[in-house]
PDB file of N, CA and C in Angstrom:
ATOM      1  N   UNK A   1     -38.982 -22.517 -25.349  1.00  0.00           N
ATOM      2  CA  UNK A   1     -39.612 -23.166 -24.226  1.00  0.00           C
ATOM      3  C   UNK A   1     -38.762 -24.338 -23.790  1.00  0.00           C
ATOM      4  N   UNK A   2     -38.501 -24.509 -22.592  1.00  0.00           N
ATOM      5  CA  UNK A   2     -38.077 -25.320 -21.762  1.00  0.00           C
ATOM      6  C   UNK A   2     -38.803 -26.467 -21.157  1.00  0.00           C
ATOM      7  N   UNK A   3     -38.295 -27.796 -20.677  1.00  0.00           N
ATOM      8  CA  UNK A   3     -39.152 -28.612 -20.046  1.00  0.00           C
ATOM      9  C   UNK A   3     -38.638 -28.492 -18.690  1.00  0.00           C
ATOM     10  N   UNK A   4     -39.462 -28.509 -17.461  1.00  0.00           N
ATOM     11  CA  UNK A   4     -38.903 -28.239 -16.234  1.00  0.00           C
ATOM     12  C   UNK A   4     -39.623 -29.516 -15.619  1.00  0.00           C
ATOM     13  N   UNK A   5     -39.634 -30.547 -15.136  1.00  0.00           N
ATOM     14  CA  UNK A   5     -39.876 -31.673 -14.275  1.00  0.00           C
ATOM     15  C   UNK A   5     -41.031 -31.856 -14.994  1.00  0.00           C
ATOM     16  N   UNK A   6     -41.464 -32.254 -16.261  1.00  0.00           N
ATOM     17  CA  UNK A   6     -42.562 -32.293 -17.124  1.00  0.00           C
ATOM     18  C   UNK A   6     -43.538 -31.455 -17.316  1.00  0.00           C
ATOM     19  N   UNK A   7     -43.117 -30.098 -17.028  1.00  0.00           N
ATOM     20  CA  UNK A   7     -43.697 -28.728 -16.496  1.00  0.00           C
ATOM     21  C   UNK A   7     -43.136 -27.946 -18.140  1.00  0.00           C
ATOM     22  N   UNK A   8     -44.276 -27.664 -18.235  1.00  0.00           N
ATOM     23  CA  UNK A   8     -43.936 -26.499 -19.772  1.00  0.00           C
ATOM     24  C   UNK A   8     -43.710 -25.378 -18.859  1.00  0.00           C
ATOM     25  N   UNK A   9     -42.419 -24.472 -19.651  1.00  0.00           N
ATOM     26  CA  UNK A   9     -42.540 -23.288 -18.960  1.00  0.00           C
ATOM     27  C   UNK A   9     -42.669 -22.577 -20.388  1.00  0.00           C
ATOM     28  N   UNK A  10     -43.793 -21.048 -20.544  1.00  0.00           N
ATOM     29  CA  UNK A  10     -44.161 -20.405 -21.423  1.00  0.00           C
ATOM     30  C   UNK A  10     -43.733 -19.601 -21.063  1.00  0.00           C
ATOM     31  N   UNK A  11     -42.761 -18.970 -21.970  1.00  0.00           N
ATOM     32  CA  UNK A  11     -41.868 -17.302 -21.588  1.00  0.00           C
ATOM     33  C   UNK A  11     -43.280 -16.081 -22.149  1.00  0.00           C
ATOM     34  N   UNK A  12     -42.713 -15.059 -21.486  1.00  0.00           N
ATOM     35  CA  UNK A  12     -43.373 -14.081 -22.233  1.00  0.00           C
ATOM     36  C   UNK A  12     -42.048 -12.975 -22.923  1.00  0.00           C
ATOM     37  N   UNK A  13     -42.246 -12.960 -24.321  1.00  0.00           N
ATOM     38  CA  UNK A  13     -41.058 -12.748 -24.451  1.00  0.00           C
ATOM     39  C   UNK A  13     -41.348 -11.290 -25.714  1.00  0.00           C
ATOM     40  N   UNK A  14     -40.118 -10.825 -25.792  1.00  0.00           N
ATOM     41  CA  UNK A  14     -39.933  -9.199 -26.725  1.00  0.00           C
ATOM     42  C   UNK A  14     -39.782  -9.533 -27.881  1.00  0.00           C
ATOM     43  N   UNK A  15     -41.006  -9.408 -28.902  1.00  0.00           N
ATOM     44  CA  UNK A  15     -40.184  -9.614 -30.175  1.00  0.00           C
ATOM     45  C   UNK A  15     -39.401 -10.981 -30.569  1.00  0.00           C
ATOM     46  N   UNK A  16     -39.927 -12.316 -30.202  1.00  0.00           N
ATOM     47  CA  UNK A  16     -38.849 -13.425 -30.169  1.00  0.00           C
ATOM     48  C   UNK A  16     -39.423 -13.750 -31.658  1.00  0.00           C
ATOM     49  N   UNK A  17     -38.014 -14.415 -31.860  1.00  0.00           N
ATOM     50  CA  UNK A  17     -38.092 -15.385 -33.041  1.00  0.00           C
ATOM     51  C   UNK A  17     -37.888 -17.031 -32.959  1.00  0.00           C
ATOM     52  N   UNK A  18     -38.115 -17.536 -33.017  1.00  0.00           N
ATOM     53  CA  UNK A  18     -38.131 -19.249 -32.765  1.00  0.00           C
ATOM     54  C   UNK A  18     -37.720 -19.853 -34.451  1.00  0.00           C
ATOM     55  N   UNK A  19     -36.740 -20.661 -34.366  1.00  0.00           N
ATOM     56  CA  UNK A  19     -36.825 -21.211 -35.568  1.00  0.00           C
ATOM     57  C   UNK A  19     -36.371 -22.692 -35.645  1.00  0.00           C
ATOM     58  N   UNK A  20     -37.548 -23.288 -36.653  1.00  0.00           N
ATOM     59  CA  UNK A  20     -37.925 -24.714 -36.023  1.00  0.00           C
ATOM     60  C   UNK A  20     -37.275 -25.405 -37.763  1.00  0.00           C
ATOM     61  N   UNK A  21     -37.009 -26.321 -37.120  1.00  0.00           N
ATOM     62  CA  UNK A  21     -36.382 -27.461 -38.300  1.00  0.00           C
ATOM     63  C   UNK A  21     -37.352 -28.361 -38.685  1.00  0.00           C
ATOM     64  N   UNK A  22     -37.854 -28.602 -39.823  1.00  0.00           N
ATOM     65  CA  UNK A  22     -38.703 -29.374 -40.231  1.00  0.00           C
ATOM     66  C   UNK A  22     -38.593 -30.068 -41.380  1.00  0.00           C
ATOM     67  N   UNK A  23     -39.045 -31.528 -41.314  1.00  0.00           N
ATOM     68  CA  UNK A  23     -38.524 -32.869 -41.966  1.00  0.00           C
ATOM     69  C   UNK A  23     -40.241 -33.155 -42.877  1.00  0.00           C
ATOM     70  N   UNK A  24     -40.000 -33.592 -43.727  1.00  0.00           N
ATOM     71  CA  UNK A  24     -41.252 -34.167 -44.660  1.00  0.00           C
ATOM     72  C   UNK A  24     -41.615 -33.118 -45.515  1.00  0.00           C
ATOM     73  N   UNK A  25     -41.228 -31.905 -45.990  1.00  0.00           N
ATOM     74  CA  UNK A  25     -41.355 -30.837 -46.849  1.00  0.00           C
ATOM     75  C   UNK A  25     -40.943 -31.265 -48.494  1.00  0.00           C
ATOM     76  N   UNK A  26     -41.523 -30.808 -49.229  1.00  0.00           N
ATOM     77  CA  UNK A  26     -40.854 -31.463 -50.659  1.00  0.00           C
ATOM     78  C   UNK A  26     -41.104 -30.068 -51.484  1.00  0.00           C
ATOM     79  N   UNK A  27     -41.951 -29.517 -51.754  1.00  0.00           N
ATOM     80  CA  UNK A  27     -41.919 -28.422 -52.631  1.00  0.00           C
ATOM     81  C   UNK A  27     -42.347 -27.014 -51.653  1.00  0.00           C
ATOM     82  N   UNK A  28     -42.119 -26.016 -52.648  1.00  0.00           N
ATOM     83  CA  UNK A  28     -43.053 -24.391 -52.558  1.00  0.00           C
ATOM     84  C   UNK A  28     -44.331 -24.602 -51.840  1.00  0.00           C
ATOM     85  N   UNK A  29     -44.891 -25.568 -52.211  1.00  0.00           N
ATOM     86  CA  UNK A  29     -46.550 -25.597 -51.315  1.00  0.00           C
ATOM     87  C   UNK A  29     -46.741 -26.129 -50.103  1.00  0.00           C
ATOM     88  N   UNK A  30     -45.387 -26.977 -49.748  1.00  0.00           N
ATOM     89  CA  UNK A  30     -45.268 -27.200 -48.406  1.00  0.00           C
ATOM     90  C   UNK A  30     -45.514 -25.703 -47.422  1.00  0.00           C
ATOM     91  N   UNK A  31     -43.720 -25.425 -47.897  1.00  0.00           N
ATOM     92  CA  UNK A  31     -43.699 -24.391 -47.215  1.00  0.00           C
ATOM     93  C   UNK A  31     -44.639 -23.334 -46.985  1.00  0.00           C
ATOM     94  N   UNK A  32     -45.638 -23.216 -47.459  1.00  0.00           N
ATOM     95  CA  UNK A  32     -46.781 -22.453 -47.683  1.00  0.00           C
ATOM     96  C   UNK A  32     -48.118 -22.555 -46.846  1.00  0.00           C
ATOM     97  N   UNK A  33     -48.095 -23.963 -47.232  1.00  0.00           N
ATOM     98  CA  UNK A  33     -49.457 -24.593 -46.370  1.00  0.00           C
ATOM     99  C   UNK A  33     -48.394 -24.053 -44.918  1.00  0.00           C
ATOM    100  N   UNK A  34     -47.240 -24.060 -44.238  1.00  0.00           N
ATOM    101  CA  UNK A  34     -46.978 -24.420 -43.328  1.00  0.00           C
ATOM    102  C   UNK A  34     -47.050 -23.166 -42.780  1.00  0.00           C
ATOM    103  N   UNK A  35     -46.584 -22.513 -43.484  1.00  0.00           N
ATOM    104  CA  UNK A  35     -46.750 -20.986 -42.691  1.00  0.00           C
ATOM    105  C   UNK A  35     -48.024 -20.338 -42.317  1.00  0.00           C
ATOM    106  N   UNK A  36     -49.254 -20.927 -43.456  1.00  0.00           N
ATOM    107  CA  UNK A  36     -50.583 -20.584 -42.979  1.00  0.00           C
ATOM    108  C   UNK A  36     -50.931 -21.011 -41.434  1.00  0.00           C
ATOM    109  N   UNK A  37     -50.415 -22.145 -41.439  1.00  0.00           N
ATOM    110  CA  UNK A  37     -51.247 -22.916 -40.313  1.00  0.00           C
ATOM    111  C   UNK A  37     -49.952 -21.999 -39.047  1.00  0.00           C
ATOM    112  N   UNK A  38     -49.009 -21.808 -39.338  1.00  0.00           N
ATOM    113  CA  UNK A  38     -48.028 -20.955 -37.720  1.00  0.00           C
ATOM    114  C   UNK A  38     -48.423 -19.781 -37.667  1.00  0.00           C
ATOM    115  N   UNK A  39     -49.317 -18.947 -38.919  1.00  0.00           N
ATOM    116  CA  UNK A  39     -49.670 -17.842 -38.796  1.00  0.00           C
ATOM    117  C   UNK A  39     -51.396 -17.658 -38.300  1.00  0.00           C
ATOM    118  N   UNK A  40     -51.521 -18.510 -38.148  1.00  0.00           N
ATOM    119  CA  UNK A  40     -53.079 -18.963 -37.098  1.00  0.00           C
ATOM    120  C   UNK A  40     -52.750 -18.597 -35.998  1.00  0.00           C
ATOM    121  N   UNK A  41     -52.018 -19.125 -35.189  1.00  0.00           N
ATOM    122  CA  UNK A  41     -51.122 -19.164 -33.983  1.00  0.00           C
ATOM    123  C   UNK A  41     -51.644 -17.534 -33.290  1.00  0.00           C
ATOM    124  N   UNK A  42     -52.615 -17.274 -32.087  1.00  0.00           N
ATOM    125  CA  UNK A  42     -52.522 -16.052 -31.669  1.00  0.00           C
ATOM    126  C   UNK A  42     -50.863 -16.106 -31.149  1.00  0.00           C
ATOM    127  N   UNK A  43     -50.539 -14.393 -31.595  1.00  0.00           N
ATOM    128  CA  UNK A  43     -49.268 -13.873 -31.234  1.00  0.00           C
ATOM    129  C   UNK A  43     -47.952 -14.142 -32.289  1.00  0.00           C
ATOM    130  N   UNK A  44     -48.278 -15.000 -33.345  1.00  0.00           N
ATOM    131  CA  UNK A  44     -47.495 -14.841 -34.307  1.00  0.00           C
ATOM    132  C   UNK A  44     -47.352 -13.930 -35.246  1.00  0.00           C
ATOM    133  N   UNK A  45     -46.547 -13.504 -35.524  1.00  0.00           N
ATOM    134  CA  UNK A  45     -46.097 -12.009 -36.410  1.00  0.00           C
ATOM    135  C   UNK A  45     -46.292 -12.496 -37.777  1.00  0.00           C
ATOM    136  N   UNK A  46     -45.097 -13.606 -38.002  1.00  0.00           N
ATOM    137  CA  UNK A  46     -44.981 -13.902 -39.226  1.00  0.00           C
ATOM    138  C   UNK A  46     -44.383 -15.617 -39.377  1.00  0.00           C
ATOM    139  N   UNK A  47     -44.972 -16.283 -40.598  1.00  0.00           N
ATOM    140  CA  UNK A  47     -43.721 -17.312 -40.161  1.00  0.00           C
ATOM    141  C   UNK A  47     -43.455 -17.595 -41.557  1.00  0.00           C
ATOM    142  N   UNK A  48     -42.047 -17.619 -42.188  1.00  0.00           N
ATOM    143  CA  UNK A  48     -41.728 -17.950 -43.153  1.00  0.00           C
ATOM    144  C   UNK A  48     -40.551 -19.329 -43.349  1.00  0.00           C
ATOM    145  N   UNK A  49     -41.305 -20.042 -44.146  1.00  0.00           N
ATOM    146  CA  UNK A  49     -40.432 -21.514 -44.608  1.00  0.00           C
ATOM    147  C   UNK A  49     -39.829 -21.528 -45.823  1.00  0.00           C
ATOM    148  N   UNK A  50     -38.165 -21.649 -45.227  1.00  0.00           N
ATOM    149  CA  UNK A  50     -37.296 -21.782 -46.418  1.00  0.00           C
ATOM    150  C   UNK A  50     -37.007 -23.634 -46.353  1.00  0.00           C
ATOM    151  N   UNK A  51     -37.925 -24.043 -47.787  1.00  0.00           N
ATOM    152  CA  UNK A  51     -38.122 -25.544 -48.277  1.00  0.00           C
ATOM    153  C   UNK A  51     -36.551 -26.147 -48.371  1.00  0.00           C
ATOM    154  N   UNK A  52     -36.071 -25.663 -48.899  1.00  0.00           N
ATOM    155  CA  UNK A  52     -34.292 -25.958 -49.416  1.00  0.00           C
ATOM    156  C   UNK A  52     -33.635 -26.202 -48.147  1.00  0.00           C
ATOM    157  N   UNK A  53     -33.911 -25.242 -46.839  1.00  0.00           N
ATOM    158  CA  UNK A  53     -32.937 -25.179 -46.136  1.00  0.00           C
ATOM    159  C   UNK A  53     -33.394 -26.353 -44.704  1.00  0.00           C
ATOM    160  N   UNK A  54     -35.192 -26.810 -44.696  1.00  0.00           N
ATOM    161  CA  UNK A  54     -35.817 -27.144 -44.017  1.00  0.00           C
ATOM    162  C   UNK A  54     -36.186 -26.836 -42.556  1.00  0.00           C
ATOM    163  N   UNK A  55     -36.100 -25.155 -43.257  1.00  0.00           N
ATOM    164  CA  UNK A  55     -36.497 -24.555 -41.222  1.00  0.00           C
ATOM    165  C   UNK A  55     -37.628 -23.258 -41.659  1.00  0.00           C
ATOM    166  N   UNK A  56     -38.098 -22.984 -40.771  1.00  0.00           N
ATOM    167  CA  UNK A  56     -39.304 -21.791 -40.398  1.00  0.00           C
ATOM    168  C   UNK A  56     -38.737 -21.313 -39.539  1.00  0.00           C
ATOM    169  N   UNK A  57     -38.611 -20.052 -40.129  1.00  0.00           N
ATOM    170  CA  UNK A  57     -38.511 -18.867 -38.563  1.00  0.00           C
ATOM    171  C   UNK A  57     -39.746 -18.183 -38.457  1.00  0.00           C
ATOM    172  N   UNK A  58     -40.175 -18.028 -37.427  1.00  0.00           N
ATOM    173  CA  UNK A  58     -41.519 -18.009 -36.711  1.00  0.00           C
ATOM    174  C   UNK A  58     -41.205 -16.448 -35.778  1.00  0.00           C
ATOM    175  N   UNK A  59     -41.623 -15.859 -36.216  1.00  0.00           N
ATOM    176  CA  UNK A  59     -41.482 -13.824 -35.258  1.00  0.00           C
ATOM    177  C   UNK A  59     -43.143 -13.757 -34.587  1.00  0.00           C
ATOM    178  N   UNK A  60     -42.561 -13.416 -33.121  1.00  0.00           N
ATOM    179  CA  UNK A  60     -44.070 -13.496 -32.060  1.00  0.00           C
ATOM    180  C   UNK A  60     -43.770 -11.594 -32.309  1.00  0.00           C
ATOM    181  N   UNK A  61     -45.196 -11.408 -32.316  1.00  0.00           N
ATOM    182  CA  UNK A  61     -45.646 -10.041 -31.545  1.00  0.00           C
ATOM    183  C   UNK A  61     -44.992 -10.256 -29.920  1.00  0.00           C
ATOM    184  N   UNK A  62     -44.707  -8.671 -29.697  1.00  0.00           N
ATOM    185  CA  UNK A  62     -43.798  -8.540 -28.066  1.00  0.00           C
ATOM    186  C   UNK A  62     -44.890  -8.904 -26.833  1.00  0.00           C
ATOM    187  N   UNK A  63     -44.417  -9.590 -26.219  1.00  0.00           N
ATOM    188  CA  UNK A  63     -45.253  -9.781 -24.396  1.00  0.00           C
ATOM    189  C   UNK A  63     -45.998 -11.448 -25.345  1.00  0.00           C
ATOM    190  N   UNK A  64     -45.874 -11.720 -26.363  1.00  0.00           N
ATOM    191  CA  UNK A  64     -46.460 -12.950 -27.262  1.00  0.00           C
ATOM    192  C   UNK A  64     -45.713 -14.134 -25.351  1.00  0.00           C
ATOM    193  N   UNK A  65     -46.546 -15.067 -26.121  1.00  0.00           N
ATOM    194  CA  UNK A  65     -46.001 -16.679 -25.208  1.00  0.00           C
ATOM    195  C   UNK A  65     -45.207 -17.395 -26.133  1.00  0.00           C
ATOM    196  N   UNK A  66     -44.512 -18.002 -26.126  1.00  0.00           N
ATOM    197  CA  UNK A  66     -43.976 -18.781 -26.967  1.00  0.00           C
ATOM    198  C   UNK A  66     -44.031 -19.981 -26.549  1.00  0.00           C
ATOM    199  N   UNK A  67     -44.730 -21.752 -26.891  1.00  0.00           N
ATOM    200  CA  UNK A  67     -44.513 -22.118 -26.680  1.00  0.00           C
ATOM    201  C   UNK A  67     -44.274 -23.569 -28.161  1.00  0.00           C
ATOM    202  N   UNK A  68     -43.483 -23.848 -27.885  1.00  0.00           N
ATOM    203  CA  UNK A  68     -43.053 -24.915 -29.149  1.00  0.00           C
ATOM    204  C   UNK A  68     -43.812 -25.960 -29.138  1.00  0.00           C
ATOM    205  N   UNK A  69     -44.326 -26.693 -28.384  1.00  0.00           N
ATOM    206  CA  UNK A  69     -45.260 -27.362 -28.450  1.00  0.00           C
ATOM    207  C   UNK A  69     -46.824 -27.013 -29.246  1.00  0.00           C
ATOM    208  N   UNK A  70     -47.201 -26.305 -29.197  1.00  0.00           N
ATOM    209  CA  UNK A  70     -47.806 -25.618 -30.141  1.00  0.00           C
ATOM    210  C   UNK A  70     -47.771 -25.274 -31.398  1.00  0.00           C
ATOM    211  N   UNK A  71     -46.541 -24.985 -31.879  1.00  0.00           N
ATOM    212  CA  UNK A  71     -45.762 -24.699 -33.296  1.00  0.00           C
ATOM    213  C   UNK A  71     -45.679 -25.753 -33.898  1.00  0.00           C
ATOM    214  N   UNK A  72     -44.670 -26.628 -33.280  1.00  0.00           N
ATOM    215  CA  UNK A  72     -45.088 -28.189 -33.719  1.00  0.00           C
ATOM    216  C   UNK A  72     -46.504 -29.171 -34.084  1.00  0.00           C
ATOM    217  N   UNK A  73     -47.553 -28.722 -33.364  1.00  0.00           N
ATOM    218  CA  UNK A  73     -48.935 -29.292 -33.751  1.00  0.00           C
ATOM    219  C   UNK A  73     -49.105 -28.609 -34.850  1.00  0.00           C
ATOM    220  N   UNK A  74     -49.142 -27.387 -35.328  1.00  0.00           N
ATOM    221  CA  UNK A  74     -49.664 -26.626 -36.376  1.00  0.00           C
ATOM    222  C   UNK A  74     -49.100 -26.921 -37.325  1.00  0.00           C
ATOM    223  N   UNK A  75     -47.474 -27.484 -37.467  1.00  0.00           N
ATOM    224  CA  UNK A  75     -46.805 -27.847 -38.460  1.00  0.00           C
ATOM    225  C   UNK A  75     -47.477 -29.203 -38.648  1.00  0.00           C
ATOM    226  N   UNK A  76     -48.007 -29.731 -37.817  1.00  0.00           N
ATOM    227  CA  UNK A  76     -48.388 -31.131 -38.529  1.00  0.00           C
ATOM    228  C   UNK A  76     -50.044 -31.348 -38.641  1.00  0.00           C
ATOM    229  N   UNK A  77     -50.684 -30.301 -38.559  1.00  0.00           N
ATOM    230  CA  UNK A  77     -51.886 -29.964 -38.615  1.00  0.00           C
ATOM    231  C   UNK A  77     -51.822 -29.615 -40.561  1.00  0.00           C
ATOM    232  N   UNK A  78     -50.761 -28.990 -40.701  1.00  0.00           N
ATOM    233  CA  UNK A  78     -50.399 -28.851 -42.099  1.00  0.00           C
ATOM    234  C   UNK A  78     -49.863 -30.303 -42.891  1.00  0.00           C
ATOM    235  N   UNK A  79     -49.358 -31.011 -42.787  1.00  0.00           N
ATOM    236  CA  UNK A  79     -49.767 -32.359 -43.250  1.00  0.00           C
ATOM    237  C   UNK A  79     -48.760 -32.788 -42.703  1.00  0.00           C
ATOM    238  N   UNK A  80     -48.008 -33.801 -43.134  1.00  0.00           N
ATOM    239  CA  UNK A  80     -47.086 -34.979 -42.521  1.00  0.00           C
ATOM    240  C   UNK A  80     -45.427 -34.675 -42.403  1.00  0.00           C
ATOM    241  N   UNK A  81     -45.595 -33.554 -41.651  1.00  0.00           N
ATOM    242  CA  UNK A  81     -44.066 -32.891 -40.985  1.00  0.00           C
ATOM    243  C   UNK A  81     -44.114 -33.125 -39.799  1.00  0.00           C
ATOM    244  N   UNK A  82     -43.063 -33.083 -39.400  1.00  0.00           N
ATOM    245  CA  UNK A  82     -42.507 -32.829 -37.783  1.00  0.00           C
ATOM    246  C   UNK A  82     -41.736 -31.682 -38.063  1.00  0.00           C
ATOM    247  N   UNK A  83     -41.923 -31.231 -37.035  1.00  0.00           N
ATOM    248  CA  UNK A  83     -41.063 -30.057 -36.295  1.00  0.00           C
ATOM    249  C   UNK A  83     -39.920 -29.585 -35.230  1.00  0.00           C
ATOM    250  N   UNK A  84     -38.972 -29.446 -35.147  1.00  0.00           N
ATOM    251  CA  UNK A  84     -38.430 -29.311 -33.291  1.00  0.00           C
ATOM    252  C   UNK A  84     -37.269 -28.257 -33.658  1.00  0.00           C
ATOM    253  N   UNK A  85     -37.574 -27.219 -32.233  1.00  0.00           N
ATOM    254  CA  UNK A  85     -36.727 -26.051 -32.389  1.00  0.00           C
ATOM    255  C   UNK A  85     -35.372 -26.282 -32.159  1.00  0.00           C
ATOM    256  N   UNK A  86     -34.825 -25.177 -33.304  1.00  0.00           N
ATOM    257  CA  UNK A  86     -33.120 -25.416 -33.519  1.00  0.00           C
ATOM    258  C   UNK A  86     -32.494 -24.554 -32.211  1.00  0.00           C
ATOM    259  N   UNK A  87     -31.809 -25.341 -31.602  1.00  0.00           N
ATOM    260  CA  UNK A  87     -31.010 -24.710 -30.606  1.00  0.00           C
ATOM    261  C   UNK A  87     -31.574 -25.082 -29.192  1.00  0.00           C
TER     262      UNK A  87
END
């Protein structure tokens, strides 16, 4: 997702993967709690957090929305992370 003149734009997209960098993780149960809460997310496939490397890749079901702003609340709905997509 893009910012366009403070305008979210929500793709509808094939099969995307998003993968978000995330800071405040310390063990296995991070990563865990974190994926529960991105796998809430209608249109998320799957989301798995590698703790060591400090990123989640996040796979939408196809025609899914993607929007990162969203991903980011859920990561911190899971406790005291931030989030922001790589690339």
């Amino acid at each position: 997702m893009r910012l366009f003149g403070g305008r979210k734009k929500r793709e509808a997209v094939t099969g995307a993967v998003v993968v978000l960098e995330i800071d405040g993780m310390h063990c296995t149960s991070c990563g865990l709690l974190i994926d529960d809460e991105l796998e809430e997310i209608p249109g998320v496939r799957s989301a798995r957090t590698d703790v060591r490397g400090g990123r989640s890749t996040v796979r939408f079901e196809e025609g899914a929305e993607v929007d990162t702003d969203v991903l980011a609340a859920a990561v911190r709905r899971a406790g005291e992370y931030e989030a922001r997509p790589v690339g």
